[in-house]
PDB file of N, CA and C in Angstrom:
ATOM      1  N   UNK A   1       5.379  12.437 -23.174  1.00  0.00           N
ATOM      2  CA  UNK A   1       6.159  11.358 -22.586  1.00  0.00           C
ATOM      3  C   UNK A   1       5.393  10.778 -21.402  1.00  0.00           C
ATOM      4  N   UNK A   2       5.106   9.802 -21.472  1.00  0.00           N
ATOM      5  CA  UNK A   2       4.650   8.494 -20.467  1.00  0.00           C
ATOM      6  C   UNK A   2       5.110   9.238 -19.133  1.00  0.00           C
ATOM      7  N   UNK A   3       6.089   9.180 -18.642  1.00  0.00           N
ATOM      8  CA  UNK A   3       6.920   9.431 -17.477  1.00  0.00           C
ATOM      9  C   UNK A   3       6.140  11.107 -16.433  1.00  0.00           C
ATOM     10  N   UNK A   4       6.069  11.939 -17.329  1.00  0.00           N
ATOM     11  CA  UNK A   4       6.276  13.319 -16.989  1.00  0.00           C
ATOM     12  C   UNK A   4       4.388  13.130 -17.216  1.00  0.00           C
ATOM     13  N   UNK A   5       3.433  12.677 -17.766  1.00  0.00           N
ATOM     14  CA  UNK A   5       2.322  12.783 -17.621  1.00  0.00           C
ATOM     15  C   UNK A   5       1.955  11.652 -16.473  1.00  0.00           C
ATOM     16  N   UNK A   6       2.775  10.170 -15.834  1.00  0.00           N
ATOM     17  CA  UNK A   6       2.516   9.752 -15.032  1.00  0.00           C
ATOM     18  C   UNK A   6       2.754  11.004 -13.610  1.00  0.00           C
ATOM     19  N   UNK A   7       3.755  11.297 -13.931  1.00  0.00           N
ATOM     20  CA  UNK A   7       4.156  12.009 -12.584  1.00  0.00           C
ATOM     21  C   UNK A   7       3.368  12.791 -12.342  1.00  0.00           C
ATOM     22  N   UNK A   8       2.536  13.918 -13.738  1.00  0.00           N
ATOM     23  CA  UNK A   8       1.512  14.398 -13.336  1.00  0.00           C
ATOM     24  C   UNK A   8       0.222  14.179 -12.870  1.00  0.00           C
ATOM     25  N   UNK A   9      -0.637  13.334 -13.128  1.00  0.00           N
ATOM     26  CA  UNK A   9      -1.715  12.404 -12.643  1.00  0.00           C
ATOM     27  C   UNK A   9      -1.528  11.950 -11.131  1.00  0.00           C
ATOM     28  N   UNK A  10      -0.664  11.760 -11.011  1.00  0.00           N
ATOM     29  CA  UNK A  10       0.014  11.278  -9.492  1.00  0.00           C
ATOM     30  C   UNK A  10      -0.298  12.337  -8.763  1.00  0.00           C
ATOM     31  N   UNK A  11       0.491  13.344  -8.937  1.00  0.00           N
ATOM     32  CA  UNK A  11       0.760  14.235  -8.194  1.00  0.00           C
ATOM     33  C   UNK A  11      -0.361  14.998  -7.790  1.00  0.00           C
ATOM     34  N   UNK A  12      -1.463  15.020  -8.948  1.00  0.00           N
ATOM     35  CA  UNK A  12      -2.339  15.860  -9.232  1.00  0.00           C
ATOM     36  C   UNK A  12      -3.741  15.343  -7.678  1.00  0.00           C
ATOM     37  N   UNK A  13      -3.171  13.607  -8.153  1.00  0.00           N
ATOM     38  CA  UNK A  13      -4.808  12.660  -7.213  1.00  0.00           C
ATOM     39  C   UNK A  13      -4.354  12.322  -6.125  1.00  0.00           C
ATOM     40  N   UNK A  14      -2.928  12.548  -5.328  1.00  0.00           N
ATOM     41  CA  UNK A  14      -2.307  11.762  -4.468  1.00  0.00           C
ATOM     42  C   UNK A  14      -1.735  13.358  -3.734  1.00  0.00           C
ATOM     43  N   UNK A  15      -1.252  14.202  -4.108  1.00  0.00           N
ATOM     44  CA  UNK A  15      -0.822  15.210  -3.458  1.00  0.00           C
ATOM     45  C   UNK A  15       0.230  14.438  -2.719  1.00  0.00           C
ATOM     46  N   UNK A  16       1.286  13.757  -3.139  1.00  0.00           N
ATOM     47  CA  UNK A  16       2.861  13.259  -2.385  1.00  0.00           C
ATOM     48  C   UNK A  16       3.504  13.715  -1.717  1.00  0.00           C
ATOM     49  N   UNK A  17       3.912  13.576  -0.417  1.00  0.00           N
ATOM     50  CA  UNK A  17       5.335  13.998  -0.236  1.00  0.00           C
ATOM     51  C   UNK A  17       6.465  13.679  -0.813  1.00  0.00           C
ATOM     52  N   UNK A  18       6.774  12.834  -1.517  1.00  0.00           N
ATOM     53  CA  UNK A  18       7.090  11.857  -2.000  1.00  0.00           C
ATOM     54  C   UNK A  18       7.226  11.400  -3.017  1.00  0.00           C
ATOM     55  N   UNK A  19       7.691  11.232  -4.421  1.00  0.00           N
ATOM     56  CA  UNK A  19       7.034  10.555  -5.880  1.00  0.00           C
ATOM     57  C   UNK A  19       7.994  10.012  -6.300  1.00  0.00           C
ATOM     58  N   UNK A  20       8.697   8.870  -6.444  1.00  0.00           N
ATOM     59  CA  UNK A  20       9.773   8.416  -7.378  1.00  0.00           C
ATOM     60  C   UNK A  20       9.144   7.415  -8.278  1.00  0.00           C
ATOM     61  N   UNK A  21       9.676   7.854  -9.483  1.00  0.00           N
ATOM     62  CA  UNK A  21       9.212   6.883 -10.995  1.00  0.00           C
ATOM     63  C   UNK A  21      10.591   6.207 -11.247  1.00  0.00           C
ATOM     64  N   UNK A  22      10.461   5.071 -11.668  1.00  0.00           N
ATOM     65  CA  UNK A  22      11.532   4.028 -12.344  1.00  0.00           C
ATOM     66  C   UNK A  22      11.029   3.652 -14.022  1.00  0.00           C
ATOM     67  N   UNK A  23      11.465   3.896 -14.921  1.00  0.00           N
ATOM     68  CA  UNK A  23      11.136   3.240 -15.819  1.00  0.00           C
ATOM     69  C   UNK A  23      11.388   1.950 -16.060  1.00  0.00           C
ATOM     70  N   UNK A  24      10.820   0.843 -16.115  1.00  0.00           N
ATOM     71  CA  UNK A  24      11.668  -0.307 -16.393  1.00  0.00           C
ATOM     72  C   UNK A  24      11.319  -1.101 -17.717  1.00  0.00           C
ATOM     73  N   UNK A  25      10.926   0.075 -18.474  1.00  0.00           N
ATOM     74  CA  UNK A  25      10.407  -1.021 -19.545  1.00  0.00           C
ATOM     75  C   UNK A  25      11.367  -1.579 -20.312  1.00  0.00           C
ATOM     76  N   UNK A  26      12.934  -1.436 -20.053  1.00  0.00           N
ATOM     77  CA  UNK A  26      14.374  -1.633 -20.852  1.00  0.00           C
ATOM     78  C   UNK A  26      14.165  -3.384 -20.517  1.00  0.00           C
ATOM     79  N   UNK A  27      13.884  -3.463 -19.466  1.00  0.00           N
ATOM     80  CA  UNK A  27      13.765  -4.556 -18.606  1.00  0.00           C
ATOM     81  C   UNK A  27      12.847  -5.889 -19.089  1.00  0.00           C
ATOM     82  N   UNK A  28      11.983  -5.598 -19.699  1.00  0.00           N
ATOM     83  CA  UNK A  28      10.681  -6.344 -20.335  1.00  0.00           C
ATOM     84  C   UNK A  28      10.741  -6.463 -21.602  1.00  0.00           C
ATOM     85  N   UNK A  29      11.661  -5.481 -22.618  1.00  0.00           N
ATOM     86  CA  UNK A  29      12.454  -5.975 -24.112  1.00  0.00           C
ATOM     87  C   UNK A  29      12.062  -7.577 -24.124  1.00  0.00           C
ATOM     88  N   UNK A  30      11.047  -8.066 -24.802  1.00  0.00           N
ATOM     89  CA  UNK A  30      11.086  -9.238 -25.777  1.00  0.00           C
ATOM     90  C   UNK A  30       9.909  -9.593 -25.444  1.00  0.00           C
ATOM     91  N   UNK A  31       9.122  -9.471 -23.661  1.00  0.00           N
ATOM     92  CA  UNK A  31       7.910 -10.072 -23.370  1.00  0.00           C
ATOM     93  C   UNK A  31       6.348  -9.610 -23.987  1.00  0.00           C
ATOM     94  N   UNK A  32       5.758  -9.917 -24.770  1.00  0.00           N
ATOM     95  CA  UNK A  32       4.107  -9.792 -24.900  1.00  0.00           C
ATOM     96  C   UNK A  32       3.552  -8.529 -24.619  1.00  0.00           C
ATOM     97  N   UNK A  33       3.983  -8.188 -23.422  1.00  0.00           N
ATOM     98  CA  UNK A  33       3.345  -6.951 -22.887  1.00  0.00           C
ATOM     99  C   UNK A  33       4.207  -5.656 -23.472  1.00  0.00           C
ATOM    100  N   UNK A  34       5.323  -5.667 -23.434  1.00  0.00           N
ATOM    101  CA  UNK A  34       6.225  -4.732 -23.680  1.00  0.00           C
ATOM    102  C   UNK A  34       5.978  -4.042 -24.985  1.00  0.00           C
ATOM    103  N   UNK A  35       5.381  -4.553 -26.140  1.00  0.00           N
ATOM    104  CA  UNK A  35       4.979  -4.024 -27.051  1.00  0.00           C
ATOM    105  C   UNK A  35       3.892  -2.899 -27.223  1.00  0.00           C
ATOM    106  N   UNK A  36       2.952  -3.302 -25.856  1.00  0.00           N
ATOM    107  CA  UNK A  36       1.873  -2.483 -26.041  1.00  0.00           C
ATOM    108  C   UNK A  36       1.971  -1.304 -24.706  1.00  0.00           C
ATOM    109  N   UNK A  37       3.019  -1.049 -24.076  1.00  0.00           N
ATOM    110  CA  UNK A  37       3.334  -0.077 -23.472  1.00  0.00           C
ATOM    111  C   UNK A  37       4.471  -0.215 -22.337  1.00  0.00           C
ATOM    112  N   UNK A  38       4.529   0.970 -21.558  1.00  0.00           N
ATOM    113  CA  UNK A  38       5.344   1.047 -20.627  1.00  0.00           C
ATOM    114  C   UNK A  38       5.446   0.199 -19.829  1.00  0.00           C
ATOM    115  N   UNK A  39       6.501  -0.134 -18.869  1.00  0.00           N
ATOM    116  CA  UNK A  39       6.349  -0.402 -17.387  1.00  0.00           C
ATOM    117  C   UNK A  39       7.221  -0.203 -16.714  1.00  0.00           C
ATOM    118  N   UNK A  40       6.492   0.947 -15.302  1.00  0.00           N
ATOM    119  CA  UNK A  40       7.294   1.777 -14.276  1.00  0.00           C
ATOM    120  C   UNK A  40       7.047   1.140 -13.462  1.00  0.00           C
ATOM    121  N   UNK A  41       7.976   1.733 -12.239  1.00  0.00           N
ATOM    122  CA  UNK A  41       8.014   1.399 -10.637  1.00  0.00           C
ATOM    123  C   UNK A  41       7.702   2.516 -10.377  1.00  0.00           C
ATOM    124  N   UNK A  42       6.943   2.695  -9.340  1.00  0.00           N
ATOM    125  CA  UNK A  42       6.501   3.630  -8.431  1.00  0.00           C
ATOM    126  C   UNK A  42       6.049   3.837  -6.952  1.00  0.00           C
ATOM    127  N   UNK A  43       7.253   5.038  -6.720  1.00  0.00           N
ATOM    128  CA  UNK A  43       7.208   5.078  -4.886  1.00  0.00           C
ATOM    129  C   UNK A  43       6.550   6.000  -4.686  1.00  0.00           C
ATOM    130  N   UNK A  44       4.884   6.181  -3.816  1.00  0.00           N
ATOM    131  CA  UNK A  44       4.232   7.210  -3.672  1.00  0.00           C
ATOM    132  C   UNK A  44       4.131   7.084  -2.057  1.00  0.00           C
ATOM    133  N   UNK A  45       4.825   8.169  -1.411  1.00  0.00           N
ATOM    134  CA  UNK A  45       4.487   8.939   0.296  1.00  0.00           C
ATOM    135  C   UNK A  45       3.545   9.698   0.671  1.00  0.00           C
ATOM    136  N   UNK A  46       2.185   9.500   0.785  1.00  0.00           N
ATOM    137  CA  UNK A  46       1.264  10.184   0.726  1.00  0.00           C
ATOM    138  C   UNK A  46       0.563  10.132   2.133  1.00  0.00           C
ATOM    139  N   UNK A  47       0.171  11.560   2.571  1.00  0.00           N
ATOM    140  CA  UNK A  47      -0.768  11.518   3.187  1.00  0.00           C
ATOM    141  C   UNK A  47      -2.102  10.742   3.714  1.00  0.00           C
ATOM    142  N   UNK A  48      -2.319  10.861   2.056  1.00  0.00           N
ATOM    143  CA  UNK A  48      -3.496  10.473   1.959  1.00  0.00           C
ATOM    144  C   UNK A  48      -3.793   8.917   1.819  1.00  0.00           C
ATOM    145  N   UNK A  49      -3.043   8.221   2.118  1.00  0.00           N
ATOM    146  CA  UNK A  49      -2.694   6.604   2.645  1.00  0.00           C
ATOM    147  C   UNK A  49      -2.836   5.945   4.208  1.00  0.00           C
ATOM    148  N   UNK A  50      -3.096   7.546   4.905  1.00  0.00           N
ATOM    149  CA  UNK A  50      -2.973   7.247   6.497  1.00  0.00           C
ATOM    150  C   UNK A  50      -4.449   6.126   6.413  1.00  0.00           C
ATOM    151  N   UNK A  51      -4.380   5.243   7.470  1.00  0.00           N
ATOM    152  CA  UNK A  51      -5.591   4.716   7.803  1.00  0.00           C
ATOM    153  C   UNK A  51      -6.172   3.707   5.868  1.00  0.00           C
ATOM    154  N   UNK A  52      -5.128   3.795   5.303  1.00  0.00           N
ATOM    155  CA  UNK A  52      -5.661   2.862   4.116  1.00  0.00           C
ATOM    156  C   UNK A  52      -5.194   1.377   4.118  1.00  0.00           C
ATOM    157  N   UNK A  53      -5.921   0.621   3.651  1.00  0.00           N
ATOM    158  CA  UNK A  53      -5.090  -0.776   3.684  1.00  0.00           C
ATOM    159  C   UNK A  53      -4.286  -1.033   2.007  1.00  0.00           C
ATOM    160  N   UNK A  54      -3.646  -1.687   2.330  1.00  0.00           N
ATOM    161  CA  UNK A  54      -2.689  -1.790   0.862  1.00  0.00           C
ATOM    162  C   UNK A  54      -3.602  -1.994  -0.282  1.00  0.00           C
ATOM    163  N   UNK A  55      -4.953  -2.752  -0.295  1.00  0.00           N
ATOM    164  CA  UNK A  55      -5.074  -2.680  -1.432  1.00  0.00           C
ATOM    165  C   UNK A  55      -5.765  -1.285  -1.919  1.00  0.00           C
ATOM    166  N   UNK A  56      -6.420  -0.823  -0.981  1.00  0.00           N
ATOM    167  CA  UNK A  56      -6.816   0.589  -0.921  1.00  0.00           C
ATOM    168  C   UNK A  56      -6.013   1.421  -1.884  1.00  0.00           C
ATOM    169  N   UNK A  57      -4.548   1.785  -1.154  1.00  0.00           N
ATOM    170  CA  UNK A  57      -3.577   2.358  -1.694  1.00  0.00           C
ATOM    171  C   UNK A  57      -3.486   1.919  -2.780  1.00  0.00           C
ATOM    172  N   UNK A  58      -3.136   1.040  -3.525  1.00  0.00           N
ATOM    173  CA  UNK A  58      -2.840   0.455  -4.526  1.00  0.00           C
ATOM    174  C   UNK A  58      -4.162   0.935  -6.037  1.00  0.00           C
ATOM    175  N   UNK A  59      -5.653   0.493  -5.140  1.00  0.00           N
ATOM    176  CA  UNK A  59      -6.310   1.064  -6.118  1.00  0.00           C
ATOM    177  C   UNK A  59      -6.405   2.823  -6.668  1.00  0.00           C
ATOM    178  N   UNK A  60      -6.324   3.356  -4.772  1.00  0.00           N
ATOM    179  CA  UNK A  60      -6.584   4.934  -5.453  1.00  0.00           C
ATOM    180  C   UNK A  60      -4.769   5.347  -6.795  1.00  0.00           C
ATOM    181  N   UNK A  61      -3.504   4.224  -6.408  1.00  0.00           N
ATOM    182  CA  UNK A  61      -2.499   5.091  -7.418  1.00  0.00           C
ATOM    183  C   UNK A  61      -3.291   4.466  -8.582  1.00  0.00           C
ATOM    184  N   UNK A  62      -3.890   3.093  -8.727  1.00  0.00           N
ATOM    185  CA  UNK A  62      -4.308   2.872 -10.195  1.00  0.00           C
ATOM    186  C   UNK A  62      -5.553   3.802 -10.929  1.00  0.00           C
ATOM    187  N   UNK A  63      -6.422   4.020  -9.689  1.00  0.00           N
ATOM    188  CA  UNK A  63      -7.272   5.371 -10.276  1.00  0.00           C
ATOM    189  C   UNK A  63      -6.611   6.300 -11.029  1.00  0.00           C
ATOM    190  N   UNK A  64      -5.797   6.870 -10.392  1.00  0.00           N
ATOM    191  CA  UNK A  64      -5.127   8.082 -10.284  1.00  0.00           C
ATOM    192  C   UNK A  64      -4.334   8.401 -11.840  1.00  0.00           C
ATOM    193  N   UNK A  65      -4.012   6.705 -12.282  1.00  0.00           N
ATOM    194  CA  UNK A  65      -2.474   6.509 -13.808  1.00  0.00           C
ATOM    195  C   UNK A  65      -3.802   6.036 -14.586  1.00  0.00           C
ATOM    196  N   UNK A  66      -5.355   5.997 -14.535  1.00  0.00           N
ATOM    197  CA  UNK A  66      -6.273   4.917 -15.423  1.00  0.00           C
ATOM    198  C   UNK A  66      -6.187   5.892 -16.889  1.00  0.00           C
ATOM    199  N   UNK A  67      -5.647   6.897 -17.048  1.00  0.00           N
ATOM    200  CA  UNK A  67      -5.860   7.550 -18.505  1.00  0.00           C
ATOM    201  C   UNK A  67      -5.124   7.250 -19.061  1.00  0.00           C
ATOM    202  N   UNK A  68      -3.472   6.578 -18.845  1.00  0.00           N
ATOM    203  CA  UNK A  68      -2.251   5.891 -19.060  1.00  0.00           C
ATOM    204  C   UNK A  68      -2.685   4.295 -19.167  1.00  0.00           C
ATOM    205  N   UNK A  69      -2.880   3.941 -18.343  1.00  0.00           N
ATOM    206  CA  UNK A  69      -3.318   2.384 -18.426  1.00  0.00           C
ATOM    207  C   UNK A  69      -4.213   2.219 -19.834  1.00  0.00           C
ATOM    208  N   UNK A  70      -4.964   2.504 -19.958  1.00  0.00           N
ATOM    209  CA  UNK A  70      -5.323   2.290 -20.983  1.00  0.00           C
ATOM    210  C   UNK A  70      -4.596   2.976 -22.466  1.00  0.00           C
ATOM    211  N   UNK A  71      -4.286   4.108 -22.727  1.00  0.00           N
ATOM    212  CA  UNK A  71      -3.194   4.048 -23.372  1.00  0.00           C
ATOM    213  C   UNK A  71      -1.437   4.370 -23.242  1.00  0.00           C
ATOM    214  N   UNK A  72      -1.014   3.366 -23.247  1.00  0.00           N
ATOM    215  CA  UNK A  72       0.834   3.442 -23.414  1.00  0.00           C
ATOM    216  C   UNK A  72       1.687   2.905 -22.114  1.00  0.00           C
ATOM    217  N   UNK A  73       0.906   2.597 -20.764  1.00  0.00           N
ATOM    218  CA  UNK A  73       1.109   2.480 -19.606  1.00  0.00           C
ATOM    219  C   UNK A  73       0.827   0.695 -19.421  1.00  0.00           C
ATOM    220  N   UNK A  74       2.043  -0.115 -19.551  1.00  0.00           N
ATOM    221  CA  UNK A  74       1.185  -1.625 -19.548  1.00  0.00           C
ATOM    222  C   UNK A  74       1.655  -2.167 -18.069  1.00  0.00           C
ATOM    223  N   UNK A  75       2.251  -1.518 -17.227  1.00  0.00           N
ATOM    224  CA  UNK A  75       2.665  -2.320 -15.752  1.00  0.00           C
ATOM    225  C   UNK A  75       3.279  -1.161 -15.107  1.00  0.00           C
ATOM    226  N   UNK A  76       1.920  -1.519 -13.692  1.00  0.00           N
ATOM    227  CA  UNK A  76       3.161  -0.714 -12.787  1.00  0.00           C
ATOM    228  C   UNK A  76       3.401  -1.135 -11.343  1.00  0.00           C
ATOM    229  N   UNK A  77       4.380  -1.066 -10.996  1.00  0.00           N
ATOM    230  CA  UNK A  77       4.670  -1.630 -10.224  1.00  0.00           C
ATOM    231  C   UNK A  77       4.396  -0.692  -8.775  1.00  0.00           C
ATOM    232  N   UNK A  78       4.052  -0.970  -7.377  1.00  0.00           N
ATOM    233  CA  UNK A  78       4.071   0.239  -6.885  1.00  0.00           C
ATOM    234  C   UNK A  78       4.221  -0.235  -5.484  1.00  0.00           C
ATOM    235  N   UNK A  79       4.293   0.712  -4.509  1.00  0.00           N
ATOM    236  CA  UNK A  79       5.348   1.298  -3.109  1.00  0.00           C
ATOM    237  C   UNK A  79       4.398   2.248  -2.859  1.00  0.00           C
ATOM    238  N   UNK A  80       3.360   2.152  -2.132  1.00  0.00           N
ATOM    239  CA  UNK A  80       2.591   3.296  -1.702  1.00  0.00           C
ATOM    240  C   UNK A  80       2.689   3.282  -0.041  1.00  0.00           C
ATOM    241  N   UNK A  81       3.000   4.356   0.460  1.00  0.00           N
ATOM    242  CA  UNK A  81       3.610   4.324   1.912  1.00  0.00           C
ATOM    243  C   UNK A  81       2.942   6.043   2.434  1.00  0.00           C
ATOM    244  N   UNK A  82       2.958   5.702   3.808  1.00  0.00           N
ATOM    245  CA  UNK A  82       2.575   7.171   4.701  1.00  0.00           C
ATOM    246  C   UNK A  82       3.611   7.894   4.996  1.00  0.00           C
ATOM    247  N   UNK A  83       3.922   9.058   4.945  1.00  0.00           N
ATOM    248  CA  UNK A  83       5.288   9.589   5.954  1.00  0.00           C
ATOM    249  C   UNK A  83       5.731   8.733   6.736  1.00  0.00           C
ATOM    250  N   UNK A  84       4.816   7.940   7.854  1.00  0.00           N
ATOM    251  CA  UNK A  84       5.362   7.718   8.344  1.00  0.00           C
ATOM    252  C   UNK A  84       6.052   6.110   8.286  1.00  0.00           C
ATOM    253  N   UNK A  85       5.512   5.396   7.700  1.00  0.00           N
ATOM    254  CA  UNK A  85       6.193   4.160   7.163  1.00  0.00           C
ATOM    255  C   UNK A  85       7.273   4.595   6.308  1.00  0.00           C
ATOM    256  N   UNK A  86       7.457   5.509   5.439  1.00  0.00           N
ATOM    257  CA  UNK A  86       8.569   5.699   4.701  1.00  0.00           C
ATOM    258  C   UNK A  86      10.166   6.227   5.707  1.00  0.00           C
ATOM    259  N   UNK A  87       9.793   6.888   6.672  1.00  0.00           N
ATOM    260  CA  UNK A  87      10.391   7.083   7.893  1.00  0.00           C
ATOM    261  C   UNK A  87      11.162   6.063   8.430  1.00  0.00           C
ATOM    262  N   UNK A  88       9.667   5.256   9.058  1.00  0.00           N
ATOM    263  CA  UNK A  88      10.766   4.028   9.571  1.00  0.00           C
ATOM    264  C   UNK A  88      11.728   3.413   9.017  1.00  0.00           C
ATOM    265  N   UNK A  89      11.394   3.267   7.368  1.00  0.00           N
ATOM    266  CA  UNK A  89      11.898   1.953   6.265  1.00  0.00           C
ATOM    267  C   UNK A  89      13.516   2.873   5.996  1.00  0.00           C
ATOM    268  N   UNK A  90      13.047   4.114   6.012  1.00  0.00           N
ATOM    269  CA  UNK A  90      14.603   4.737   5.772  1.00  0.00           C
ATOM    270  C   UNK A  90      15.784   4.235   7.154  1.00  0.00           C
ATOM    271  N   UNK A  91      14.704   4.695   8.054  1.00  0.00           N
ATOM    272  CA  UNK A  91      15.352   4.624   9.350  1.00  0.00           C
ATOM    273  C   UNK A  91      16.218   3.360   9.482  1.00  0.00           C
ATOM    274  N   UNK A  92      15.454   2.004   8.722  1.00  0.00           N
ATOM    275  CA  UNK A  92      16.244   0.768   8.868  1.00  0.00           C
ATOM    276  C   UNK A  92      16.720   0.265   8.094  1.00  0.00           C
ATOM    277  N   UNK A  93      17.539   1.513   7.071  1.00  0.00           N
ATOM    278  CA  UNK A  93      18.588   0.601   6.146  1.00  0.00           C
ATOM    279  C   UNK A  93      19.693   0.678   7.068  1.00  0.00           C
ATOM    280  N   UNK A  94      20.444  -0.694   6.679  1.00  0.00           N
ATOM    281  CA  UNK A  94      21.931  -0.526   7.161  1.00  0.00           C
ATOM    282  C   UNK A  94      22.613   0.602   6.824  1.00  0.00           C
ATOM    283  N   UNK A  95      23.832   0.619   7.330  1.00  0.00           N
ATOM    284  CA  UNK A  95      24.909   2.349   7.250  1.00  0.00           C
ATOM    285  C   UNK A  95      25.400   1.967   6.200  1.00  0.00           C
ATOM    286  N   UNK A  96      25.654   0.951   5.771  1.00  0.00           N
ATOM    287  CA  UNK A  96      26.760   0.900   4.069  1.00  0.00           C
ATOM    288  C   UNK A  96      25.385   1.166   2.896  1.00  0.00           C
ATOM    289  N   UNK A  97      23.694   1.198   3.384  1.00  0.00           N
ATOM    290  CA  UNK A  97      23.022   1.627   2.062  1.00  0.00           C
ATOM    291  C   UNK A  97      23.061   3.417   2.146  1.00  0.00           C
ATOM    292  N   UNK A  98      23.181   3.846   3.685  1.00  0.00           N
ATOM    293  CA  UNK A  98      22.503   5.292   3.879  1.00  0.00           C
ATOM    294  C   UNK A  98      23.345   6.194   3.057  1.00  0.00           C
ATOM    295  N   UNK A  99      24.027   6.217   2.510  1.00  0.00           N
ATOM    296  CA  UNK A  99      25.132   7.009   1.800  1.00  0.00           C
ATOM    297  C   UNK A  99      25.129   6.577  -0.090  1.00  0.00           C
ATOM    298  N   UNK A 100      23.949   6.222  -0.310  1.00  0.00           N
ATOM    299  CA  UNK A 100      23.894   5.363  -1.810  1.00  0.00           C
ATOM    300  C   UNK A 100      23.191   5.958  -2.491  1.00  0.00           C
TER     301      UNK A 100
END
């Protein structure tokens, strides 16, 4: 399964605090791409993001899923954050999301 071998690859090149997968390929039903594979969302809290710039981040999670990308993996969407940005961003949801 797509899902449980993304999470592993992740986990494996990124060492997370952090890992949430979304599947959304329910979502993409009818478009071009959807035929030839998945497409997730993905929230990675990593360490190893301190001192990176976004596209940085962005390339080491696409390193990290490239055995998927090429087969069964067609979009992903991604949220790559440090402890401590994930911190703040919690810190500033309103009180009617913190309980959701």
């Amino acid at each position: 399964m797509i899902s449980s071998e993304l999470h592993d690859l992740l986990s494996r090149a990124l060492a997370p605090v952090r890992l949430e997968l979304r599947d959304d390929s329910a979502a993409h039903a009818g478009h071009a791409g959807a035929r030839s594979g998945a497409h997730f969302a993905v929230t990675v809290v990593a360490d190893c993001f301190v001192g990176r710039t976004p596209l940085q981040r962005h390339r080491m999670v696409y390193d990290a899923a490239a055995p998927l990308l090429r087969n069964g993996l067609h979009a992903l969407q991604i949220s790559a954050l440090t402890p401590a940005e994930a911190a703040r961003s919690s810190a500033s949801l309103p009180s009617d999301q913190e309980n959701s």
